[in-house]
N, C-alpha and C. Protein backbone atom coordinates (compact mmCIF):
# COMPACT_ATOMS: atom_id res chain seq x y z
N UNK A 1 23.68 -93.64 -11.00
CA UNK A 1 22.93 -92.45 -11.32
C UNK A 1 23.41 -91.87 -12.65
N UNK A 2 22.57 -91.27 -13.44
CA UNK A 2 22.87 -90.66 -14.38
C UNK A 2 23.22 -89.54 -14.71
N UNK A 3 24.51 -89.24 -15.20
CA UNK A 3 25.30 -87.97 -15.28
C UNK A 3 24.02 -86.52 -16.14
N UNK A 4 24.21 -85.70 -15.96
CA UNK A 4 23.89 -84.73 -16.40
C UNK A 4 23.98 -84.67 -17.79
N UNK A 5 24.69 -84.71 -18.28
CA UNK A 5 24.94 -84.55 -20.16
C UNK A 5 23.93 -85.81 -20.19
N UNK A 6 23.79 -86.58 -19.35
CA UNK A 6 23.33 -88.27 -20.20
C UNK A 6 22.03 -87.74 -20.22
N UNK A 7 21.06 -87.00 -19.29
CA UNK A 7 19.50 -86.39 -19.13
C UNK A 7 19.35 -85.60 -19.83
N UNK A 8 20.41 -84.80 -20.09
CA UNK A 8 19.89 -83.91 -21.28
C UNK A 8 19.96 -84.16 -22.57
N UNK A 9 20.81 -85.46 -22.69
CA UNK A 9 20.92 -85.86 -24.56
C UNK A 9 19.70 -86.79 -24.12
N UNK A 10 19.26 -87.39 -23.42
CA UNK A 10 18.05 -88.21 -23.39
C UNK A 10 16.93 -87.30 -23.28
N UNK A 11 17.07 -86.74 -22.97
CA UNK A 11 15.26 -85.66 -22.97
C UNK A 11 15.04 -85.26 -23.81
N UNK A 12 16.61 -84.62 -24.90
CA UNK A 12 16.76 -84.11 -25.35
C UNK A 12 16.40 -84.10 -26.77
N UNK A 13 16.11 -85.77 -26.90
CA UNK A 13 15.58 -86.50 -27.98
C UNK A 13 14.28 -86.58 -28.56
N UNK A 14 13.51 -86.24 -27.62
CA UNK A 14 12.17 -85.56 -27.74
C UNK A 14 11.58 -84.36 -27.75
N UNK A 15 12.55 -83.32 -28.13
CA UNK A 15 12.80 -82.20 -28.10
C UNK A 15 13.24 -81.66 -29.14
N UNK A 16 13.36 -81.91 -30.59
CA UNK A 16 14.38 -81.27 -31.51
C UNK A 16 13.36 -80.49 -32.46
N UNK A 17 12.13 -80.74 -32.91
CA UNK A 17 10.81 -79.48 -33.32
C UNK A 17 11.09 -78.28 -32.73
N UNK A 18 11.67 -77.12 -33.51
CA UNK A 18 11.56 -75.99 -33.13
C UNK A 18 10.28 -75.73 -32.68
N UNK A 19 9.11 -75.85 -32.80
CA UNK A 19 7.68 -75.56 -31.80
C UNK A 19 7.50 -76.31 -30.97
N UNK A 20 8.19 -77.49 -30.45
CA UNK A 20 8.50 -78.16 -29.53
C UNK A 20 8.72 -77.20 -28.45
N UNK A 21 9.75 -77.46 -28.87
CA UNK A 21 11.21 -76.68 -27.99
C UNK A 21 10.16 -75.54 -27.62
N UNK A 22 9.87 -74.32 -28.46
CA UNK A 22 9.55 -73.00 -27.97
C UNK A 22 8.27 -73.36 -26.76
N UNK A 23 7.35 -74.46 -27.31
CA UNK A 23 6.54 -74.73 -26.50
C UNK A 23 7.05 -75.30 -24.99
N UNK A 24 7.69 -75.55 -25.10
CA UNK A 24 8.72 -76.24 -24.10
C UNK A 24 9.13 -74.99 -23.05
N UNK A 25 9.90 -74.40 -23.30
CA UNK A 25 10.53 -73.47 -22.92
C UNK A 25 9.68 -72.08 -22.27
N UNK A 26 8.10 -72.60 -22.57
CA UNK A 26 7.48 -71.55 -22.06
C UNK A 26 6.18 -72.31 -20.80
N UNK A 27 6.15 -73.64 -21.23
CA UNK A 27 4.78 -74.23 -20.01
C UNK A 27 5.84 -75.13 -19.62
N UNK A 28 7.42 -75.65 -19.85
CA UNK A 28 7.87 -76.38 -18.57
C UNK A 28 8.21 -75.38 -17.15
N UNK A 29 8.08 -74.18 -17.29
CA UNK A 29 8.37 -73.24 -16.22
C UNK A 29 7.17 -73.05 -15.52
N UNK A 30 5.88 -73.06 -16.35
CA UNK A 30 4.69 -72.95 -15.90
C UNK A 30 4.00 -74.04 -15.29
N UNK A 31 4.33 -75.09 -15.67
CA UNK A 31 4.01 -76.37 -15.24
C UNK A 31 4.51 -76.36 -13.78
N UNK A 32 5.84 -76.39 -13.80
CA UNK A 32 6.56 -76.29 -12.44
C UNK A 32 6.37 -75.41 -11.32
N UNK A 33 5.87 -74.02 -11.96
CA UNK A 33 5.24 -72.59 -11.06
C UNK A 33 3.53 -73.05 -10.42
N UNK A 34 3.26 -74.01 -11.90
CA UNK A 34 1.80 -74.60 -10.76
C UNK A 34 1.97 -75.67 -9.79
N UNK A 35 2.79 -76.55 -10.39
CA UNK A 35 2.70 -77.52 -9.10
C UNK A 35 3.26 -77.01 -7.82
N UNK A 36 4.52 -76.05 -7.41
CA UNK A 36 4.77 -75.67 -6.59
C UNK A 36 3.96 -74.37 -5.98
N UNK A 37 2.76 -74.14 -6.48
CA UNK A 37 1.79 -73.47 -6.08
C UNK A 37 0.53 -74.33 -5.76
N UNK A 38 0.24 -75.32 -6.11
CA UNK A 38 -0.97 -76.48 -5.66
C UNK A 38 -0.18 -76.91 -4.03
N UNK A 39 0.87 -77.31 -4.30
CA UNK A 39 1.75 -78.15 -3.15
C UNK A 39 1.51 -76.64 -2.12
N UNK A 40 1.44 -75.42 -2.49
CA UNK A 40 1.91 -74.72 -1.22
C UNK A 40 0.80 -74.73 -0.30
N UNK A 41 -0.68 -75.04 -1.67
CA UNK A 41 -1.76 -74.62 -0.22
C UNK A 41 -2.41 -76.01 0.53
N UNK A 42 -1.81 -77.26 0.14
CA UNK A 42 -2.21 -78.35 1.06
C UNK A 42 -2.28 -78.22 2.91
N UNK A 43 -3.06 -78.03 2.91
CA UNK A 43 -2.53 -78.07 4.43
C UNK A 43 -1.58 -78.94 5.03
N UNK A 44 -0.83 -78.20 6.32
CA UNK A 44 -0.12 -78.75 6.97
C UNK A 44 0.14 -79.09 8.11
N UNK A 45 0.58 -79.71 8.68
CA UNK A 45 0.66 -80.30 9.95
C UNK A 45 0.75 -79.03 11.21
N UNK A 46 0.31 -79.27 12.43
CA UNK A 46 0.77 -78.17 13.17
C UNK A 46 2.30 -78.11 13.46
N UNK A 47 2.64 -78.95 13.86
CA UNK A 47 4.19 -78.74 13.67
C UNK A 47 5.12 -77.43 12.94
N UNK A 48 4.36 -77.47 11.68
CA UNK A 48 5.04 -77.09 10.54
C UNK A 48 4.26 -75.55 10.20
N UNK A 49 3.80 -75.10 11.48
CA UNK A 49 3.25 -73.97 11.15
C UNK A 49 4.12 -72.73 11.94
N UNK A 50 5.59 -72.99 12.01
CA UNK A 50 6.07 -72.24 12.61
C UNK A 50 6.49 -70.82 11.68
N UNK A 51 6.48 -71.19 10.30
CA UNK A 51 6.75 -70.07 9.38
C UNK A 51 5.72 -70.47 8.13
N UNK A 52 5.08 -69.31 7.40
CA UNK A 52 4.88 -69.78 6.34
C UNK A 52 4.77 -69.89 4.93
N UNK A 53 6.34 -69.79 5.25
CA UNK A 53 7.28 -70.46 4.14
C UNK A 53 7.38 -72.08 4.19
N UNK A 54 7.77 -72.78 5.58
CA UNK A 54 7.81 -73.91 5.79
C UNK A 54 6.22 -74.88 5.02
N UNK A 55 6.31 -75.27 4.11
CA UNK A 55 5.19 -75.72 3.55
C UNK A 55 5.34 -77.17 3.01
N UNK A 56 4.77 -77.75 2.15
CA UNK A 56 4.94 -79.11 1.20
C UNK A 56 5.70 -78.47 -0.13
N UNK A 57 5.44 -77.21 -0.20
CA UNK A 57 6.00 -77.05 -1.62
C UNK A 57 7.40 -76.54 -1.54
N UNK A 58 7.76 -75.57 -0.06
CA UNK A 58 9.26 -75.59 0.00
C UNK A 58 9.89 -76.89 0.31
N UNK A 59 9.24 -77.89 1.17
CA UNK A 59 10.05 -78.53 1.32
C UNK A 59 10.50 -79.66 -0.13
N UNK A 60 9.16 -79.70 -0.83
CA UNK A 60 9.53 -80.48 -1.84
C UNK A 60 10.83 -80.02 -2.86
N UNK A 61 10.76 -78.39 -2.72
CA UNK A 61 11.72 -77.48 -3.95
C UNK A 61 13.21 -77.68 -3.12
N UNK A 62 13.20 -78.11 -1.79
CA UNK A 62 14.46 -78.43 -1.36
C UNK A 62 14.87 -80.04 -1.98
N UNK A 63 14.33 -80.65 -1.70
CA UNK A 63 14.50 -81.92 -2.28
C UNK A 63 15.19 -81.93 -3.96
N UNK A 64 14.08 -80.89 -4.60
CA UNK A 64 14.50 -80.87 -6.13
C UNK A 64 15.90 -80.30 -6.06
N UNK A 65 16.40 -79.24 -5.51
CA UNK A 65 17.59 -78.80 -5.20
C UNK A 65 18.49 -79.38 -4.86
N UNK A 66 18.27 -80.11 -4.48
CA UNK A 66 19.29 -81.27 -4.07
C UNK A 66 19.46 -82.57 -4.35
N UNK A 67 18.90 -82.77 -5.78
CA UNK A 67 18.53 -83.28 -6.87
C UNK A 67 19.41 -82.58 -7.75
N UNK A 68 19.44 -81.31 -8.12
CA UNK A 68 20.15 -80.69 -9.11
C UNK A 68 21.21 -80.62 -8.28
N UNK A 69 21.87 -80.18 -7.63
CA UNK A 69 23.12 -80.36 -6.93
C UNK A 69 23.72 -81.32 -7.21
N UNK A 70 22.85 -82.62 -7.31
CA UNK A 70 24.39 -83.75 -7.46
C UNK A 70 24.40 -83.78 -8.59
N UNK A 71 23.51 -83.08 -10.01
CA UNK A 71 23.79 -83.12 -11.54
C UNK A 71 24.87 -82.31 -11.62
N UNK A 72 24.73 -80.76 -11.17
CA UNK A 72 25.30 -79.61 -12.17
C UNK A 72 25.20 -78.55 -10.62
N UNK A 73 27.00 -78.20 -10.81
CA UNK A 73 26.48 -77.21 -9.78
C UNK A 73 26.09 -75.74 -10.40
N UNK A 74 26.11 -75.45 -11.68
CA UNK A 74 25.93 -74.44 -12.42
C UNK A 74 24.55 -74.37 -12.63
N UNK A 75 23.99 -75.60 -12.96
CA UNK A 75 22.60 -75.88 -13.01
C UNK A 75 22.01 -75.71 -11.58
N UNK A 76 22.52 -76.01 -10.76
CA UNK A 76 21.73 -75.77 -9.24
C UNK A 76 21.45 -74.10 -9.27
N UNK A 77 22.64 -73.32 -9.22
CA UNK A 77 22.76 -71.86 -9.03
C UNK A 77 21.28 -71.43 -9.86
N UNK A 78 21.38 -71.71 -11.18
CA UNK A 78 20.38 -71.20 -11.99
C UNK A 78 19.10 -71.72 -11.64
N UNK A 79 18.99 -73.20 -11.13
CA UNK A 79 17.44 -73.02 -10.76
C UNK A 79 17.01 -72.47 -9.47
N UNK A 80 18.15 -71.94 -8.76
CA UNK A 80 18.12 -70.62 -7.40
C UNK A 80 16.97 -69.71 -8.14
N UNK A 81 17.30 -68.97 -9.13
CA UNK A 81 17.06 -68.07 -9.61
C UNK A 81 16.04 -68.31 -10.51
N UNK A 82 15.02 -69.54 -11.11
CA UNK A 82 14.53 -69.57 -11.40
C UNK A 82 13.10 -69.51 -10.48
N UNK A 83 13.13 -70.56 -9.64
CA UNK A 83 12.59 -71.05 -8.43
C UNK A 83 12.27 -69.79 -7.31
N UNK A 84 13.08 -69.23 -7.14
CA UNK A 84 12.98 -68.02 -6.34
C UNK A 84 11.99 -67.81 -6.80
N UNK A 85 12.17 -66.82 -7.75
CA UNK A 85 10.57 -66.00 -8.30
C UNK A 85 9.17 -66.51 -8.12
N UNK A 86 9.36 -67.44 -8.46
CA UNK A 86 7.88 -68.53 -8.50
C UNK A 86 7.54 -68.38 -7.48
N UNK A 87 8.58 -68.83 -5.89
CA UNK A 87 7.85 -68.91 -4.64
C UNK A 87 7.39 -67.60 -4.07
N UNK A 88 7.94 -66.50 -4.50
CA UNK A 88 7.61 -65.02 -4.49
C UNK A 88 6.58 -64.90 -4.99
N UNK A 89 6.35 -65.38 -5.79
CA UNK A 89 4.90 -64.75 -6.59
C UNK A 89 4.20 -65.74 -5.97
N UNK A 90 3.95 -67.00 -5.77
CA UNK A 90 3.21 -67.50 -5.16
C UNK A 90 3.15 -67.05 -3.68
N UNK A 91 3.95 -66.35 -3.24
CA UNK A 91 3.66 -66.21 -1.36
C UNK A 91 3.02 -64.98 -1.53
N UNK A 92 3.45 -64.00 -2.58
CA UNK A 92 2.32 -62.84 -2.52
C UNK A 92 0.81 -62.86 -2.99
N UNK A 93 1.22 -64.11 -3.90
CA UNK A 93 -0.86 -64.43 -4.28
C UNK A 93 -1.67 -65.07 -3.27
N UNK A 94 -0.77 -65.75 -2.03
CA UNK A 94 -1.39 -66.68 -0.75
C UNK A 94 -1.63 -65.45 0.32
N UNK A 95 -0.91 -63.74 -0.46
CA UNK A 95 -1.42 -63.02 0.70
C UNK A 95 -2.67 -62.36 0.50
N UNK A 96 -3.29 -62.23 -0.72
CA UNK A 96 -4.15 -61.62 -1.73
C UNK A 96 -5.14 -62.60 -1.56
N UNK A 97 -6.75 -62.72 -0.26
CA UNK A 97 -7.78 -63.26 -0.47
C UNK A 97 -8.50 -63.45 -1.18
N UNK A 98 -8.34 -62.33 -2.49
CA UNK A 98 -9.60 -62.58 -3.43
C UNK A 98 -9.00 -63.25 -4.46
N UNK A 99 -7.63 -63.91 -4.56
CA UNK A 99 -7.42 -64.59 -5.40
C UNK A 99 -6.95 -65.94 -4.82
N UNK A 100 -7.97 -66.78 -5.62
CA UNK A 100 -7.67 -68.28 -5.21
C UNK A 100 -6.60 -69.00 -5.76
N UNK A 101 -5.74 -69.13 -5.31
CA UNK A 101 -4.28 -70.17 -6.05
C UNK A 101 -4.83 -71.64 -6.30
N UNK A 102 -5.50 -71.98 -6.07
CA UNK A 102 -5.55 -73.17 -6.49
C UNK A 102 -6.64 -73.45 -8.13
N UNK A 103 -7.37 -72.04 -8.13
CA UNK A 103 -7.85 -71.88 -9.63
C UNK A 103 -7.10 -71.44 -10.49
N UNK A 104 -6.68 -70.20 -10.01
CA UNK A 104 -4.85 -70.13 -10.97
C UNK A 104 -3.80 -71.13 -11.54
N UNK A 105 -3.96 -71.90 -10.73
CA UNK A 105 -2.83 -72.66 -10.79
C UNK A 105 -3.68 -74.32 -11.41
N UNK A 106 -4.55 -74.40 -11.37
CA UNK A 106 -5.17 -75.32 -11.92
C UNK A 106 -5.22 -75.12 -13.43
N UNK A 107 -5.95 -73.56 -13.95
CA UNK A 107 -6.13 -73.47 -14.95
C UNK A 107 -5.02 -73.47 -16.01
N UNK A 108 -3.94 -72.64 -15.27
CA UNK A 108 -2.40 -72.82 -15.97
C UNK A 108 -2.04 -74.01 -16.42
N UNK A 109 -2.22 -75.25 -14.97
CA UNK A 109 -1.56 -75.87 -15.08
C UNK A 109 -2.10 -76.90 -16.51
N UNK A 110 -3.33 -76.92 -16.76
CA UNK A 110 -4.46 -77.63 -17.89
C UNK A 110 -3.63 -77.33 -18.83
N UNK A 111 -3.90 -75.84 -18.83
CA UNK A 111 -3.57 -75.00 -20.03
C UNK A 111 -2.26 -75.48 -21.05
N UNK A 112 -1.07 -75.08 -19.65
CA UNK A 112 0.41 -75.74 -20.18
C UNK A 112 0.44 -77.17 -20.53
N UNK A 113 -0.15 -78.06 -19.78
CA UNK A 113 -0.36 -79.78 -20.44
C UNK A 113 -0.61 -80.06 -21.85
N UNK A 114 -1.99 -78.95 -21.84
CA UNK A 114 -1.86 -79.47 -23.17
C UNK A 114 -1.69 -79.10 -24.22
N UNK A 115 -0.89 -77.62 -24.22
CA UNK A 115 0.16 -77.03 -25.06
C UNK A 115 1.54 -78.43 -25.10
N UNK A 116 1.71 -79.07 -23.90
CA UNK A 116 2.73 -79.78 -23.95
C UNK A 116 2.43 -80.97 -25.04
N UNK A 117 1.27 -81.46 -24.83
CA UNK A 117 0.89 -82.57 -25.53
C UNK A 117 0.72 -82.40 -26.98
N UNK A 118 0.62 -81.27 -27.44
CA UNK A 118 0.32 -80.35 -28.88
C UNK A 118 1.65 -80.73 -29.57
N UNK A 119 2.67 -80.02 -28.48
CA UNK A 119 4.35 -80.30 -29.06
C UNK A 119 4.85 -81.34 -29.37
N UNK A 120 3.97 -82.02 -28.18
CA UNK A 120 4.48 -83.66 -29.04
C UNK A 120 4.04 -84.37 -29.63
N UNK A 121 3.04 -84.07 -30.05
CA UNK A 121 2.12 -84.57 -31.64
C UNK A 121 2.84 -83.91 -32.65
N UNK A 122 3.43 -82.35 -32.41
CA UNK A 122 4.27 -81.91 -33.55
C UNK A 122 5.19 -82.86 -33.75
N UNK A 123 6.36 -82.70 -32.70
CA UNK A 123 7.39 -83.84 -32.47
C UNK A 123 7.43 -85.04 -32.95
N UNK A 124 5.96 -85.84 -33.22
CA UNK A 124 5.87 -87.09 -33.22
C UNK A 124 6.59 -88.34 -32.08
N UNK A 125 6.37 -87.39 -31.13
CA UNK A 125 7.67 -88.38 -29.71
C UNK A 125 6.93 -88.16 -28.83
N UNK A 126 6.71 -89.38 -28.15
CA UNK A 126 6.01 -89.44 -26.71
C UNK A 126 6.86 -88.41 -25.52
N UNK A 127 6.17 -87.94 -24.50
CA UNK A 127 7.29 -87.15 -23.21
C UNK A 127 7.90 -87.92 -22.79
N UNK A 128 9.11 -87.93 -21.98
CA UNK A 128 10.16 -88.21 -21.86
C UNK A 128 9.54 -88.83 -20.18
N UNK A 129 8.69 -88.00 -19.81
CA UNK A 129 8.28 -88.64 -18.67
C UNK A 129 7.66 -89.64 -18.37
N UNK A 130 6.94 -90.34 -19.46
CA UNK A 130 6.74 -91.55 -19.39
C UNK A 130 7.43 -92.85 -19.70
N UNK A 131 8.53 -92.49 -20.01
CA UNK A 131 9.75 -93.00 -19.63
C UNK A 131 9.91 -93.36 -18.57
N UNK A 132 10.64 -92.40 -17.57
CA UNK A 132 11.08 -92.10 -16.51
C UNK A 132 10.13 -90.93 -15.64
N UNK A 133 9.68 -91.11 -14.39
CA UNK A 133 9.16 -89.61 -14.34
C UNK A 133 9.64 -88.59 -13.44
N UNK A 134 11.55 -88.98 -13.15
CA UNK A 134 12.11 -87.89 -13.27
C UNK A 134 12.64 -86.79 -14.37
N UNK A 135 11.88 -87.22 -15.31
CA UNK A 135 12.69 -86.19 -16.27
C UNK A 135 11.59 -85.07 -16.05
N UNK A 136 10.22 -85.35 -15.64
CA UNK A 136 9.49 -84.04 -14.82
C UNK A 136 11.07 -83.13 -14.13
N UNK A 137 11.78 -83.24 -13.37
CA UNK A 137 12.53 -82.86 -12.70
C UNK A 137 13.78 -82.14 -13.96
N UNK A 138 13.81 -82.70 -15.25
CA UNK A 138 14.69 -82.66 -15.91
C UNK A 138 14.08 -81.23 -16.59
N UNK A 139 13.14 -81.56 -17.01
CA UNK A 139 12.40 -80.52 -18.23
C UNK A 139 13.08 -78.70 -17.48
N UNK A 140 13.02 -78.74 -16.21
CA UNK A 140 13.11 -77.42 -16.22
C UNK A 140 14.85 -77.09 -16.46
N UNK A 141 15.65 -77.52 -16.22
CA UNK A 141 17.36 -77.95 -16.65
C UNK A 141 17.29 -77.60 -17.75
N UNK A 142 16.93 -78.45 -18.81
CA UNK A 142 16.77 -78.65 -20.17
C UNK A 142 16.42 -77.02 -21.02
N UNK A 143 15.59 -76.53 -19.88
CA UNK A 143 14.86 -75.21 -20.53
C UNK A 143 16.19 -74.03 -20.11
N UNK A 144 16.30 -74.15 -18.60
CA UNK A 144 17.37 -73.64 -17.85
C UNK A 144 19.11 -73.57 -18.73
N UNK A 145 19.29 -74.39 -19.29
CA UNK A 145 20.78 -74.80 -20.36
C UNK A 145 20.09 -73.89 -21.59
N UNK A 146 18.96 -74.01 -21.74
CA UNK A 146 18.63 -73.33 -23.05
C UNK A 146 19.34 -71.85 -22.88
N UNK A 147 18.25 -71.55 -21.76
CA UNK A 147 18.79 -70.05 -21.48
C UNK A 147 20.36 -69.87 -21.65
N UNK A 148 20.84 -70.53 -20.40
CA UNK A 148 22.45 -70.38 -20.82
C UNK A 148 23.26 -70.51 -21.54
N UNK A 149 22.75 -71.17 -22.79
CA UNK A 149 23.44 -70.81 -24.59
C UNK A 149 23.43 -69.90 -24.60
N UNK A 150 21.75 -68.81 -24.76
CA UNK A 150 21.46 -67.60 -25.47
C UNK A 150 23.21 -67.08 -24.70
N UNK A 151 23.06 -66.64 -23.46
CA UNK A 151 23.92 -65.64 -22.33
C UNK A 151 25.22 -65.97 -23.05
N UNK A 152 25.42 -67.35 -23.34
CA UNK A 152 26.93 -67.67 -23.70
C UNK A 152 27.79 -68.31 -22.09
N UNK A 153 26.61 -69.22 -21.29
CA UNK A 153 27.39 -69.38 -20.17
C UNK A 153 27.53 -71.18 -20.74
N UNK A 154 28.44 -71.42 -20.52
CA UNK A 154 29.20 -73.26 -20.96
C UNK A 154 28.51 -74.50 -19.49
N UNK A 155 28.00 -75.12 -20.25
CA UNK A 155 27.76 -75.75 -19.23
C UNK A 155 27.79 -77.45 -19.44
């Protein structure tokens, strides 16, 4: 498996366009806030209707969590705190009938793609995810370490 420093100097390589980057840093969070908002309203099994929180999209954000856990445990903490919010705002828009999450979250999600794809025509560098397409999993880290320069936290 690949160490943490090794995903981020590799992602990282397609990333060095300051309008990259800024573009980066604003639809890889959005990207990630839609898919874990598409995943929440799939239906689900009866089983799994004992809370509903218990969904496809928590269970998938556990998985990612434990994914970042075996990179960075500094990086895990912080995508606590990224991740949180998202599922908050998504459980209060699944309580709100007149708004459909899956048009929200569709249109975002267009939207951010192809702001993404813009950056990397700036860039001149293909995404990193067609590479690999865990670095989907990487991009939000990548953005996440950003933050923790500005703060001054070492990671």
């Amino acid at each position: 498996m690949k160490s943490f420093e090794s995903w981020m100097n590799e992602y990282g390589e397609s990333h060095t366009h300051p309008t990259n980057q800024i573009i980066h840093k604003i639809m890889v969070p959005a990207i990630m806030w839609t898919i874990l908002g598409l995943m929440w309203i799939i239906p689900t099994p009866d089983f799994m209707n004992v809370s509903p929180l218990l969904n496809w999209s928590t269970i998938f954000g556990l998985f990612c969590m434990v994914f970042y856990l075996t990179l960075n445990l500094k990086m895990f903490f912080g995508m606590i705190f990224m991740i949180v919010p998202m599922y908050v705002s998504i459980y209060y828009m699944a309580q709100v009938p007149a708004i459909s999450i899956w048009k929200v979250m569709t249109v975002v999600f267009i939207i951010a793609w192809i702001f993404q794809f813009v950056g990397h025509k700036i860039e001149g560098k293909k995404p990193s995810f067609l590479k690999d397409l865990l670095f989907l999993l990487i991009g939000p880290l990548w953005v996440l370490r950003s933050f923790y320069r500005v703060i001054g936290v070492q990671v």
